[in-house]
Protein backbone atom coordinates (compact mmCIF):
# COMPACT_ATOMS: atom_id res chain seq x y z
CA UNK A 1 54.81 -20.57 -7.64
CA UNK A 2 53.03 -17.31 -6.57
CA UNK A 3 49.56 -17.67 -5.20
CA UNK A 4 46.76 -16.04 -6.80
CA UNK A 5 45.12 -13.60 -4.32
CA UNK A 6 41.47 -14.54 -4.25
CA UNK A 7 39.62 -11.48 -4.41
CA UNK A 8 36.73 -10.38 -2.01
CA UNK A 9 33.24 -11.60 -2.66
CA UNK A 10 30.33 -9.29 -1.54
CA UNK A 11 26.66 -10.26 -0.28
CA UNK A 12 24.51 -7.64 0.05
CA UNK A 13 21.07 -8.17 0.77
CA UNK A 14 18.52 -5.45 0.10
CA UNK A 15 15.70 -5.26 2.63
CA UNK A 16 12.43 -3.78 1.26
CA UNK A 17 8.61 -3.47 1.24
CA UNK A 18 7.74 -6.31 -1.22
CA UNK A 19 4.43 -5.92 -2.30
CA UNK A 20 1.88 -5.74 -4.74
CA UNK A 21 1.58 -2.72 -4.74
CA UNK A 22 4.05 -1.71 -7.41
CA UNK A 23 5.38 1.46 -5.68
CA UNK A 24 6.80 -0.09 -2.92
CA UNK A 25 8.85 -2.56 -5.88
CA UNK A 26 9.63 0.34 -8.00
CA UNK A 27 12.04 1.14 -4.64
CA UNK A 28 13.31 -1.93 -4.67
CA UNK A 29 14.16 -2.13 -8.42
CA UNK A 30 15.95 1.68 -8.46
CA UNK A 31 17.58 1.08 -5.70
CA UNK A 32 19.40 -1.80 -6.75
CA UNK A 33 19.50 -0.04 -10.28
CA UNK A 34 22.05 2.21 -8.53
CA UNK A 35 23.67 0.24 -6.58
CA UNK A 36 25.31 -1.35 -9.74
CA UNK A 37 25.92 2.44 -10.86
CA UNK A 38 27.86 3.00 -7.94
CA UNK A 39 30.21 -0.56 -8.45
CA UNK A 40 30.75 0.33 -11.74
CA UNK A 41 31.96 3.54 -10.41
CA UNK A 42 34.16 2.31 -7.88
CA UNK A 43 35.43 -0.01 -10.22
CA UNK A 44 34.06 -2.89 -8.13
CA UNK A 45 34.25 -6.66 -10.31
CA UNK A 46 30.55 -7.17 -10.34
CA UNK A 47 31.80 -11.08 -10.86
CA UNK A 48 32.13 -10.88 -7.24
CA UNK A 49 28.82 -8.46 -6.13
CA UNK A 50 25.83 -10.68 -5.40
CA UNK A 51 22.55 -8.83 -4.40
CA UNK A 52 20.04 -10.70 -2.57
CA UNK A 53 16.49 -9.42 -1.76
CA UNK A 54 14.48 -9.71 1.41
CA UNK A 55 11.00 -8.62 2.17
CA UNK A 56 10.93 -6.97 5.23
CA UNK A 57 7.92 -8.52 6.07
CA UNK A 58 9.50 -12.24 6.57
CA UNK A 59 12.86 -11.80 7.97
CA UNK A 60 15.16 -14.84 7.02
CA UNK A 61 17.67 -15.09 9.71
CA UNK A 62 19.62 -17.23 7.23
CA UNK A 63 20.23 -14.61 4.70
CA UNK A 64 21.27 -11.95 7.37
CA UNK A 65 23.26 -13.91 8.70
CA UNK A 66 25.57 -14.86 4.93
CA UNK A 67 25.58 -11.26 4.43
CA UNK A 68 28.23 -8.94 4.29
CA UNK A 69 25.95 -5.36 4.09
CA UNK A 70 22.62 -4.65 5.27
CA UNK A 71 20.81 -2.35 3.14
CA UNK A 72 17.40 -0.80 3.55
CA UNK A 73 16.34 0.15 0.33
CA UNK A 74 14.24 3.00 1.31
CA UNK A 75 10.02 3.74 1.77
CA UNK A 76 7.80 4.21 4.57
CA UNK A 77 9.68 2.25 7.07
CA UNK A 78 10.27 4.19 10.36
CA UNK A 79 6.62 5.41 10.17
CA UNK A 80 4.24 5.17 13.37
CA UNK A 81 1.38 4.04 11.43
CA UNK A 82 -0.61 0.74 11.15
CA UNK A 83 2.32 -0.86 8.72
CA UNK A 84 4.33 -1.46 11.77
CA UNK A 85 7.78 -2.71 10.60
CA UNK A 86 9.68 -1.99 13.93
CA UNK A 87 9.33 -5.83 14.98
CA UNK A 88 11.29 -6.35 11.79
CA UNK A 89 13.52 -3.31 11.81
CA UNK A 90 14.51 -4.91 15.48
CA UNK A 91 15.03 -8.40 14.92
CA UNK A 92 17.21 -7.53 11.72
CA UNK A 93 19.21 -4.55 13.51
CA UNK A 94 19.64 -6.96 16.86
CA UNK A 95 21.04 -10.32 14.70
CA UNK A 96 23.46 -7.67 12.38
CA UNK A 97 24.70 -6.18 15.72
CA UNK A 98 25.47 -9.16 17.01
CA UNK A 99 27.56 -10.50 14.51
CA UNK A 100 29.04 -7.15 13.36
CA UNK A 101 27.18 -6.92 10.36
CA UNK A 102 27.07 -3.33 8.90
CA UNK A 103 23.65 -1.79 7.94
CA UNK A 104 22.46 0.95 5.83
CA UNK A 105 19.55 3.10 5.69
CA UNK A 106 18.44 4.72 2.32
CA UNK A 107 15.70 7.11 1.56
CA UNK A 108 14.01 5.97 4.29
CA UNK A 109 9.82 7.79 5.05
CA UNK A 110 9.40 8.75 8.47
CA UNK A 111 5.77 9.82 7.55
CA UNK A 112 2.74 9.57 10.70
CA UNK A 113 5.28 10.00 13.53
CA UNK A 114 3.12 11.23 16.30
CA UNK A 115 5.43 10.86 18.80
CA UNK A 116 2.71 8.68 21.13
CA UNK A 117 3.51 5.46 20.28
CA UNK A 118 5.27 2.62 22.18
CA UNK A 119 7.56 1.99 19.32
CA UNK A 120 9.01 5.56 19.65
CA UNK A 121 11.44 3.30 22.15
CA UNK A 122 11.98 0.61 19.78
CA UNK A 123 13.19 3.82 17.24
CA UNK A 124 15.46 4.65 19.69
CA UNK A 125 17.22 1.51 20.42
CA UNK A 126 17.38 0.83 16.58
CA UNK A 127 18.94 3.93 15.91
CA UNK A 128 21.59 3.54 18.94
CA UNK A 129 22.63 0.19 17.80
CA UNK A 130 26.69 0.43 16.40
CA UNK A 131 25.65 -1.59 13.34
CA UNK A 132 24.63 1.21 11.57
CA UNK A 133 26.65 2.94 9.84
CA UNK A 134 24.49 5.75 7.79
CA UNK A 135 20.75 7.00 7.03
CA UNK A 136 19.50 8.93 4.97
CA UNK A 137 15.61 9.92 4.52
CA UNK A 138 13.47 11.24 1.94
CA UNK A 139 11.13 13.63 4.40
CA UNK A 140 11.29 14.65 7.58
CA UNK A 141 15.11 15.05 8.38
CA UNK A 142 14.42 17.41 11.41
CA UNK A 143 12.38 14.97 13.30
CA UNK A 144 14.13 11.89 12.55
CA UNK A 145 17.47 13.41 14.08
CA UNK A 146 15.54 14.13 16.98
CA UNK A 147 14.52 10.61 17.24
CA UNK A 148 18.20 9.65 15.95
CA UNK A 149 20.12 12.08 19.37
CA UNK A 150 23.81 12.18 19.32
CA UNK A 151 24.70 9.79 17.17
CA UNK A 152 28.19 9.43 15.05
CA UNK A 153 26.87 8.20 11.41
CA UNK A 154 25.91 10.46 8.63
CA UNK A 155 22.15 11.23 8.72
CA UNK A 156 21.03 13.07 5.70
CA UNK A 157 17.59 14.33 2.78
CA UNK A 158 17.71 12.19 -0.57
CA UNK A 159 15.13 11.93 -3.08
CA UNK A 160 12.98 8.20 -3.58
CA UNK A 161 14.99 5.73 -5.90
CA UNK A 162 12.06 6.18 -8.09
CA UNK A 163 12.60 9.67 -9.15
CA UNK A 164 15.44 7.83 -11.36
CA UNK A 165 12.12 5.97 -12.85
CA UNK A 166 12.75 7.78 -16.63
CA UNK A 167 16.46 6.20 -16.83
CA UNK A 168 16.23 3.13 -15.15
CA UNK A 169 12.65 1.97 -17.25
CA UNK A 170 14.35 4.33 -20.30
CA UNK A 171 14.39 0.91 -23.04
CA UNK A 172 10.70 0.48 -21.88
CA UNK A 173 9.36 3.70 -22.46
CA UNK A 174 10.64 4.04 -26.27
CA UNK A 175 7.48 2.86 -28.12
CA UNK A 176 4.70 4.53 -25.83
CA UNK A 177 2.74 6.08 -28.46
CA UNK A 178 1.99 9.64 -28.57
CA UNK A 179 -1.35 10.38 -27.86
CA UNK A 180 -3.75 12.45 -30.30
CA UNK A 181 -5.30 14.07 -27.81
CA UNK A 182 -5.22 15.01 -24.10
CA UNK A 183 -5.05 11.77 -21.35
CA UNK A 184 -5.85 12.06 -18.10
CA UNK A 185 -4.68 9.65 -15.55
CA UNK A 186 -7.27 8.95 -12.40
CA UNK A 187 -5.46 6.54 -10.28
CA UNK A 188 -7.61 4.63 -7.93
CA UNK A 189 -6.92 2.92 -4.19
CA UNK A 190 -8.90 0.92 -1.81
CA UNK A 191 -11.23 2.54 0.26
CA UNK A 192 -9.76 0.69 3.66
CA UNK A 193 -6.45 3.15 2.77
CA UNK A 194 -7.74 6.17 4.03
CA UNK A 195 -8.86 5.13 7.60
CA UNK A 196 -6.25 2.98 7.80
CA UNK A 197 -4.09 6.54 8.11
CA UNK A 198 -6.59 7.87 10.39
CA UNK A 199 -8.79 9.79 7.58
CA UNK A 200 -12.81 10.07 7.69
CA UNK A 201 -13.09 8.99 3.78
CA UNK A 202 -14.54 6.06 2.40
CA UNK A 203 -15.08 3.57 -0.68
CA UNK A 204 -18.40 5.24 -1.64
CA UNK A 205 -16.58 8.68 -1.47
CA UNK A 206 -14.00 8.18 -3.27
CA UNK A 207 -16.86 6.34 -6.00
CA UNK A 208 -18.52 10.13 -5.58
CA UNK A 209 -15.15 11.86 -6.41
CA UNK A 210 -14.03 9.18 -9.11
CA UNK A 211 -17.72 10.14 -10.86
CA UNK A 212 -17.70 13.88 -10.18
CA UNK A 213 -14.09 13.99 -11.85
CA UNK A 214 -14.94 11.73 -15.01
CA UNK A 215 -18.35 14.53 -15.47
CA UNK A 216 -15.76 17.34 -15.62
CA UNK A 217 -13.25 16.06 -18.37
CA UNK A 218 -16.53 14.30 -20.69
CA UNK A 219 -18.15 18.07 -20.08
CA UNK A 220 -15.20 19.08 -22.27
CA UNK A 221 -14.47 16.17 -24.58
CA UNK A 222 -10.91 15.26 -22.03
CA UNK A 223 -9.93 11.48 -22.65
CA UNK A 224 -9.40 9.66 -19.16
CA UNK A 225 -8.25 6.31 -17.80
CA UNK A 226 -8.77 4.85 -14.61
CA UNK A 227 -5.93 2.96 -13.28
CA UNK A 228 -4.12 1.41 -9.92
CA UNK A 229 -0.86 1.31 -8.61
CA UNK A 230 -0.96 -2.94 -9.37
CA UNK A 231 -2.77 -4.00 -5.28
CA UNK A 232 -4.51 -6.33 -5.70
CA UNK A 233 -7.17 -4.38 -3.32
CA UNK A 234 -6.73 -1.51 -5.18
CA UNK A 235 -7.43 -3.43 -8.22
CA UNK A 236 -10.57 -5.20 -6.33
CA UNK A 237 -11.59 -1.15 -5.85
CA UNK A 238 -11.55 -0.08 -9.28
CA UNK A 239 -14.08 -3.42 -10.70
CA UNK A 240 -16.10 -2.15 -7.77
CA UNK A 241 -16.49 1.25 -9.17
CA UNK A 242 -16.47 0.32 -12.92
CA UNK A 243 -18.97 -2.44 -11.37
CA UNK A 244 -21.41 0.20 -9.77
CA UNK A 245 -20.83 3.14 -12.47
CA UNK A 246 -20.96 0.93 -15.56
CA UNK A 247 -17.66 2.25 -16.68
CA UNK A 248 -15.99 0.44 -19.59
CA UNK A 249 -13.27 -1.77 -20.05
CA UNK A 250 -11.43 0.54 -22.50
CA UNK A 251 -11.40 3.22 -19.41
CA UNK A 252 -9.89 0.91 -17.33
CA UNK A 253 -6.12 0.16 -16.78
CA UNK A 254 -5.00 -2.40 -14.22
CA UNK A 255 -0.83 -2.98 -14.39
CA UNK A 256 0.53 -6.31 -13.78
CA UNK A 257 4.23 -5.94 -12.69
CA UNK A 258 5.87 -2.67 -12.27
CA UNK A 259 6.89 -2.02 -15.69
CA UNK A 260 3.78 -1.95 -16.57
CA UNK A 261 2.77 0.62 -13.75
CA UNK A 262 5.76 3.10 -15.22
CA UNK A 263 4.47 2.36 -18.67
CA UNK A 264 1.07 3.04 -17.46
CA UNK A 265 1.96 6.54 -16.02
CA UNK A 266 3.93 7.36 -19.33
CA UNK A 267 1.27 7.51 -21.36
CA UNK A 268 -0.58 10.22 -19.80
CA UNK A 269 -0.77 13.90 -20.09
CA UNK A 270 -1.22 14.85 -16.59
CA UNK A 271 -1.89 12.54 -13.73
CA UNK A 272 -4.57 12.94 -10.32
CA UNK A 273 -3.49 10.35 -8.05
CA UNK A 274 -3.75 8.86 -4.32
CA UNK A 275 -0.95 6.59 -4.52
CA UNK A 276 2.29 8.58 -3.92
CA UNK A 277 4.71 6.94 -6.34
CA UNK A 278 2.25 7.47 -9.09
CA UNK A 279 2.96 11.11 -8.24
CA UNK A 280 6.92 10.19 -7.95
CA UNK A 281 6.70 8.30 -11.08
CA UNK A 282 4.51 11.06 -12.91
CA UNK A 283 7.61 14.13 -11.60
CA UNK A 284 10.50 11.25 -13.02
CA UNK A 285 8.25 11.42 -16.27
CA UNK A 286 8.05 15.19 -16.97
CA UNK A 287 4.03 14.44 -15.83
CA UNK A 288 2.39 17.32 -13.93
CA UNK A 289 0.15 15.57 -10.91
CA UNK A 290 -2.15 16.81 -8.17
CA UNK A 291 -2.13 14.11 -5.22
CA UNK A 292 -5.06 13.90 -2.39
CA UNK A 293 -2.88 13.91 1.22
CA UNK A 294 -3.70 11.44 3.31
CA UNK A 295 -0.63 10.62 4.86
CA UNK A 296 1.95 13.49 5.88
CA UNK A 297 4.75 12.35 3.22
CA UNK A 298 2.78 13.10 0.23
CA UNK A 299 3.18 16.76 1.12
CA UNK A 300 6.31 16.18 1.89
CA UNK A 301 7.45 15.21 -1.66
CA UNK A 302 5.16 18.40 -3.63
CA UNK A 303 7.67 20.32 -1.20
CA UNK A 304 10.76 18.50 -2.41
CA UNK A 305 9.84 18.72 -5.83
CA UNK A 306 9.02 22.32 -5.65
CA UNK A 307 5.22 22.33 -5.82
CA UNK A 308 3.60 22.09 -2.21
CA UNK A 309 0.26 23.45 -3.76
CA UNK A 310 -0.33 19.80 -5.41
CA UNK A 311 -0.60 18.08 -2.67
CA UNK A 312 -4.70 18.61 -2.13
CA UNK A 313 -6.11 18.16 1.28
CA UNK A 314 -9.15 15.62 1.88
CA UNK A 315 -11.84 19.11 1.82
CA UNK A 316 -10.51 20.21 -1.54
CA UNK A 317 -10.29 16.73 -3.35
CA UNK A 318 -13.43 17.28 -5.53
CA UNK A 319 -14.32 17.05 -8.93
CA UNK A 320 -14.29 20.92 -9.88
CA UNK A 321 -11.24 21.74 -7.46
CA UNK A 322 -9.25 19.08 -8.66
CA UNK A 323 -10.17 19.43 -12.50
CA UNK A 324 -9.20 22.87 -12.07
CA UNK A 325 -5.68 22.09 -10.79
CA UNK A 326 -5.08 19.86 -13.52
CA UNK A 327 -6.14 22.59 -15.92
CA UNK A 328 -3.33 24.86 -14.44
CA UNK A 329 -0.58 22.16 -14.31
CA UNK A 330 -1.54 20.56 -17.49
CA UNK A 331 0.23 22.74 -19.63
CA UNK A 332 3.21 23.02 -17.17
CA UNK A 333 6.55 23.30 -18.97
CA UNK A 334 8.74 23.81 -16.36
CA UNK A 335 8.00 21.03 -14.57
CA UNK A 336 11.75 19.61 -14.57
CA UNK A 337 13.79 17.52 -12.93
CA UNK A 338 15.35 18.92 -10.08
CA UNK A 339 19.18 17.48 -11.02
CA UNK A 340 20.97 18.25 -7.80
CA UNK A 341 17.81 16.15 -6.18
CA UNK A 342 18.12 13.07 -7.96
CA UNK A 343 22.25 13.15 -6.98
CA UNK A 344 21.81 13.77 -3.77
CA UNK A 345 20.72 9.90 -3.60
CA UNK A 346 23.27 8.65 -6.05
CA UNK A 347 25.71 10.36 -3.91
CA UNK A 348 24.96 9.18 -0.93
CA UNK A 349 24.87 5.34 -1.97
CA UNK A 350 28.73 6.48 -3.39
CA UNK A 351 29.90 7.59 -0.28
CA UNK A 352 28.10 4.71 1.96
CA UNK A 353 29.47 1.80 -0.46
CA UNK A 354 32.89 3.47 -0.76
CA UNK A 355 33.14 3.29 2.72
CA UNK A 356 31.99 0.21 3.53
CA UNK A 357 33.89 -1.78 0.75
CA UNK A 358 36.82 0.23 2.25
CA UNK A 359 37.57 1.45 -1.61
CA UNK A 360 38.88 4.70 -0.55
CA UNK A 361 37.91 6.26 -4.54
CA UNK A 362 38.43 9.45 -4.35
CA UNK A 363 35.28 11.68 -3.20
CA UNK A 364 35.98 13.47 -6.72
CA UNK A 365 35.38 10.80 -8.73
CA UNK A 366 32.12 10.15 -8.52
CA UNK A 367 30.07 9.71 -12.07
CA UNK A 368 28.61 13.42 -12.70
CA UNK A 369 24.49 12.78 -13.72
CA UNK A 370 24.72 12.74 -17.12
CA UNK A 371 27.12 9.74 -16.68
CA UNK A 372 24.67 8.27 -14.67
CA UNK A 373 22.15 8.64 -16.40
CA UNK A 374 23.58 6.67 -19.85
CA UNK A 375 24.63 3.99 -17.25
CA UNK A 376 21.03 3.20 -16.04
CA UNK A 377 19.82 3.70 -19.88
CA UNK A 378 21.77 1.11 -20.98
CA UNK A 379 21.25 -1.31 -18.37
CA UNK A 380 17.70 -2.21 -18.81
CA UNK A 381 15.52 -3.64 -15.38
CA UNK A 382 15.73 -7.47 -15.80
CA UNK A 383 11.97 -9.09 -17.41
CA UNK A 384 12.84 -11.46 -14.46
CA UNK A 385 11.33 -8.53 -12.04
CA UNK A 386 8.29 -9.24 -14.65
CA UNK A 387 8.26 -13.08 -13.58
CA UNK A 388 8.86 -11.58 -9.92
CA UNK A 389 5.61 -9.19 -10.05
CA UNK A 390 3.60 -11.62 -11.50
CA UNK A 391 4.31 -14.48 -8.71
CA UNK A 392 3.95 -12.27 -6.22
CA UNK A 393 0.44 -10.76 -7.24
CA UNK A 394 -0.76 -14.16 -8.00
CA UNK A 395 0.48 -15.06 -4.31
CA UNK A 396 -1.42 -12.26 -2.91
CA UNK A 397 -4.44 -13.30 -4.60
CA UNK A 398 -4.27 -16.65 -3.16
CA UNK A 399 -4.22 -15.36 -0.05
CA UNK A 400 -7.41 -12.85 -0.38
CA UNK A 401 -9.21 -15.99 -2.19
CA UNK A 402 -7.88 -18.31 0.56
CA UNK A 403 -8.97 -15.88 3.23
CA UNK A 404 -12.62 -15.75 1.99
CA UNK A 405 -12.69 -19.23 1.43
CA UNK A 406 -12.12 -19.89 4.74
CA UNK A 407 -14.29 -16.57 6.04
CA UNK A 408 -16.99 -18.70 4.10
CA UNK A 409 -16.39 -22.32 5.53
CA UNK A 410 -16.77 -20.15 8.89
CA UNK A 411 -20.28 -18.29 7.80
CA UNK A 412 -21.39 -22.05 5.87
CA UNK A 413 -20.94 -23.80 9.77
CA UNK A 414 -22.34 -21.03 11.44
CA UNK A 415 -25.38 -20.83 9.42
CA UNK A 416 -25.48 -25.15 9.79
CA UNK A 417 -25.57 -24.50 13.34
CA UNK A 418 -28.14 -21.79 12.75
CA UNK A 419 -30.48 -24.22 10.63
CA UNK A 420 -30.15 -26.54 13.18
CA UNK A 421 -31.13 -24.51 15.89
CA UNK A 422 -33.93 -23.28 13.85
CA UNK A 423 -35.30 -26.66 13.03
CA UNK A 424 -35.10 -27.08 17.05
CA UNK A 425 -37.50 -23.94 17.57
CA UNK A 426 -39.53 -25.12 15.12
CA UNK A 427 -39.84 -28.21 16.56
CA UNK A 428 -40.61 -26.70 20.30
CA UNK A 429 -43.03 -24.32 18.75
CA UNK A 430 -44.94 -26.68 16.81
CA UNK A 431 -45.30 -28.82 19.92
CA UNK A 432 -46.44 -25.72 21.94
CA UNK A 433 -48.84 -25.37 19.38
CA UNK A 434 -50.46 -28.59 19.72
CA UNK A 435 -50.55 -28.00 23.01
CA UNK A 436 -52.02 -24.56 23.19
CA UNK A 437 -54.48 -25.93 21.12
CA UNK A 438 -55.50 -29.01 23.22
CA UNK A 439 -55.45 -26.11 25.75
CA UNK A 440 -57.84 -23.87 23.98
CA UNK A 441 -59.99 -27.31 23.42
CA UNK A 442 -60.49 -28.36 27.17
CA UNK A 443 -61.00 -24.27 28.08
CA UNK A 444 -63.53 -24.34 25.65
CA UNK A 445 -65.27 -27.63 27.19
CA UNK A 446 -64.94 -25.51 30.55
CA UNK A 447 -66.91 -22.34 29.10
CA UNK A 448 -69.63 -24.67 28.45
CA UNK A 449 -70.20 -25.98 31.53
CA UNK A 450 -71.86 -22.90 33.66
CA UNK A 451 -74.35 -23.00 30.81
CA UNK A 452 -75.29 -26.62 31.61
CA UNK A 453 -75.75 -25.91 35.59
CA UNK A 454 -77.32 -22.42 34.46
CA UNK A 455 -80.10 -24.60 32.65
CA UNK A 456 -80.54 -27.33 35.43
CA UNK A 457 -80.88 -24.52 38.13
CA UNK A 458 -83.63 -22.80 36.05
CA UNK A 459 -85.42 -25.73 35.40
CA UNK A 460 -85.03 -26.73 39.02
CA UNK A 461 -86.44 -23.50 39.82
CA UNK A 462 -89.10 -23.50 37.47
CA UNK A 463 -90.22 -27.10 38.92
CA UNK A 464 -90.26 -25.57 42.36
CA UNK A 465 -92.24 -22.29 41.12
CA UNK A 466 -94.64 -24.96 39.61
CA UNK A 467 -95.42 -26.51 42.91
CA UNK A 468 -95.27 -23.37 44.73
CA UNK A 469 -98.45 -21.87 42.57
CA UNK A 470 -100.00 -25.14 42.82
């Protein structure tokens, strides 16, 4: 009896940014979402595909090691900046080298790369390393093939999975109602973000240009919501501000999971934002946006998309100068999707998995966009990413609340030690006092005495004068 050929099973774990800060998901979530675009295309049995996630953040050296492909799902991960993944990037890249493991890099940011930094050697060594077997980045190609030498895998520009955002959310953006009139979106972020990427801008300015920007669109009866990208800190910012400026609840939008920051972005007529992938979520929308730059791959996607003039420098991101942008994008209908920019990812992933999986499809059959595109629309984002989001920002909250819990325990001992050394001083001083006092007493009893022997001299005196004139 013939033997049935067992057939091939694939683990591929997807290494991300998992975070509560939605963005960083939303990469995570279109990534995958095409990554089961491209098996159907090569005509992979899914039966046999099993996609695991791993933050990058906690490297499990027991899911690298049960994995078949290394992928790298894309974001801000090569960046010199204070994120510093290259710890990760090199325990990951060191265990898949040595057990022949293949990696992939996708849409990777190589934003903040100053070129100063001690980890410009652990770049190299990563990028050396025969494990990999293609990158491709989403800004900066020039200097990250400087960084990358002489090397023989494909390096390559793609957009952020997110642009694919409209298709891959498309069952959950059906009933967003229509609005009646003009909405503005104002997204807000912590005020720790901007010095964190060496910027002079705080909480209280970003209060000033939250204020200065609500004036202008009340001046002329503009509807506005203030919203986050889902951090929990950024979250924490906004109460602050709606806290401090009295600013109600109905203004106020705070996502939960990541389908809720996509339907959040939907319903707006035009978007200013800090957070980039509000901006990338707002361009896979149709949205016009203006975004303030403080990190060097925000203008780096308004000059993918077509639009560098969006990307507003710290000096420009007022009230009036940003109100006026929005004014001139606002009724922007051209702002389209840039076609061959959304398939230069989609590509890319074809090409990568077909050669990895050693498929061998040929280059020409590749899914054109519009075949793409009805693939992700009928394959809606699982509500388990919902369950997912909601863990994880719960998680993260725990954490914050654990962390001043314990920052108070620390303040509630010093301040007992405090008290007690208080009560110690008061002690010592109170006996000082006494003493002082019996001090001031016996000084006192001392004063009094050269008026005694002043009055027995001069009546000694006057004796003698007595019995002198006698």
């Amino acid at each position: 009896m013939e033997k049935t050929q067992q057939k091939k099973q694939w683990k591929i774990l997807v290494v991300s940014n998992i975070d509560d800060n939605f963005g960083d998901n939303l990469i995570k979530i279109c990534f995958e979402s095409l990554l089961n675009v491209v098996f159907e295309n090569l005509k992979m049995d899914t039966s046999c595909i099993t996609i695991r996630d791993m933050s990058i953040k906690a490297p499990d050296e027991t899911l690298i090691l049960d994995s078949d492909i290394i992928a790298f799902a894309g974001g801000g991960l090569f960046g010199l900046s204070y994120l510093d993944f290259f710890d990760a990037l090199d325990r990951i890249t060191v265990l898949a080298e040595e057990h022949d493991i293949p990696v992939f890099f996708s849409s990777i940011g190589v934003n903040n790369m100053d070129g100063n930094s001690e980890n410009e050697h652990k770049l190299h060594a990563i990028l050396r390393r025969k494990c990999i077997k293609a990158i491709s980045v989403r800004e900066n190609l020039h200097l990250f093939r400087s960084f990358a030498g002489n090397c023989d895998y494909e390096i390559c520009r793609v957009c952020d999975p997110a642009v694919w955002s409209r298709y891959i959310y498309h069952s959950y953006l059906q009933d967003i109602p229509k609005n009646d009139s003009e909405l503005v979106g104002i997204n807000v972020a912590r005020g720790g973000l901007f010095n964190d990427n060496g910027k002079q801008w705080k909480l209280g300015d970003e209060i000033t240009f939250l204020n200065e920007l609500k004036k202008e669109l009340e001046d002329r009866g503009i509807d506005y919501r203030f919203y986050t990208n889902g951090s929990f800190l950024d979250d924490n910012a906004l109460h602050y501000y709606a806290d401090q400026c009295n600013i109600s609840e109905e203004k106020l939008i705070y996502p939960n999971t990541t389908r809720e920051l996509v339907q959040t972005v939907a319903r707006f007529d035009c978007v200013a934002t800090i957070r980039m992938h509000s901006s990338i979520i707002s361009y896979a929308l149709g949205i016009p946006s203006v975004n303030l730059n403080w990190n060097d791959k925000i203008p780096y996607f308004y000059k993918n998309i077509g639009h560098p003039e969006r990307a507003m420098e710290l000096e420009h991101w007022h009230g009036k100068e940003v109100f006026a942008c929005l004014q001139a994008i606002r009724n922007d209908n051209n702002y389209q999707l840039d076609e061959e920019y959304l398939m230069s990812l989609y590509r890319y992933l074809y090409r990568v998995m077909n050669q990895l999986c050693g498929i061998e499809a040929d280059e020409a059959a590749v899914y054109d966009i519009e075949t793409v595109k009805a693939v992700l629309c009928d394959s809606a984002v699982p509500l388990q990413e919902d369950s997912t989001d909601y863990a994880l920002k719960l998680r993260k909250s725990e954490k914050h609340y654990l962390s001043r819990f314990k920052d108070m325990k620390t303040k509630d001992a010093e301040l007992s030690e405090l008290k007690k050394e208080l009560r110690r001083k008061t002690k010592e001083a109170e006996k000082k006092t006494k003493e002082s006092q019996r001090l001031r007493n016996y000084l006192n009893k001392l004063s009094f005495l050269p008026s005694v022997f002043l009055i027995r001299a001069a009546f000694y005196a006057y004796k003698k004068l007595r019995k002198f004139a006698k």
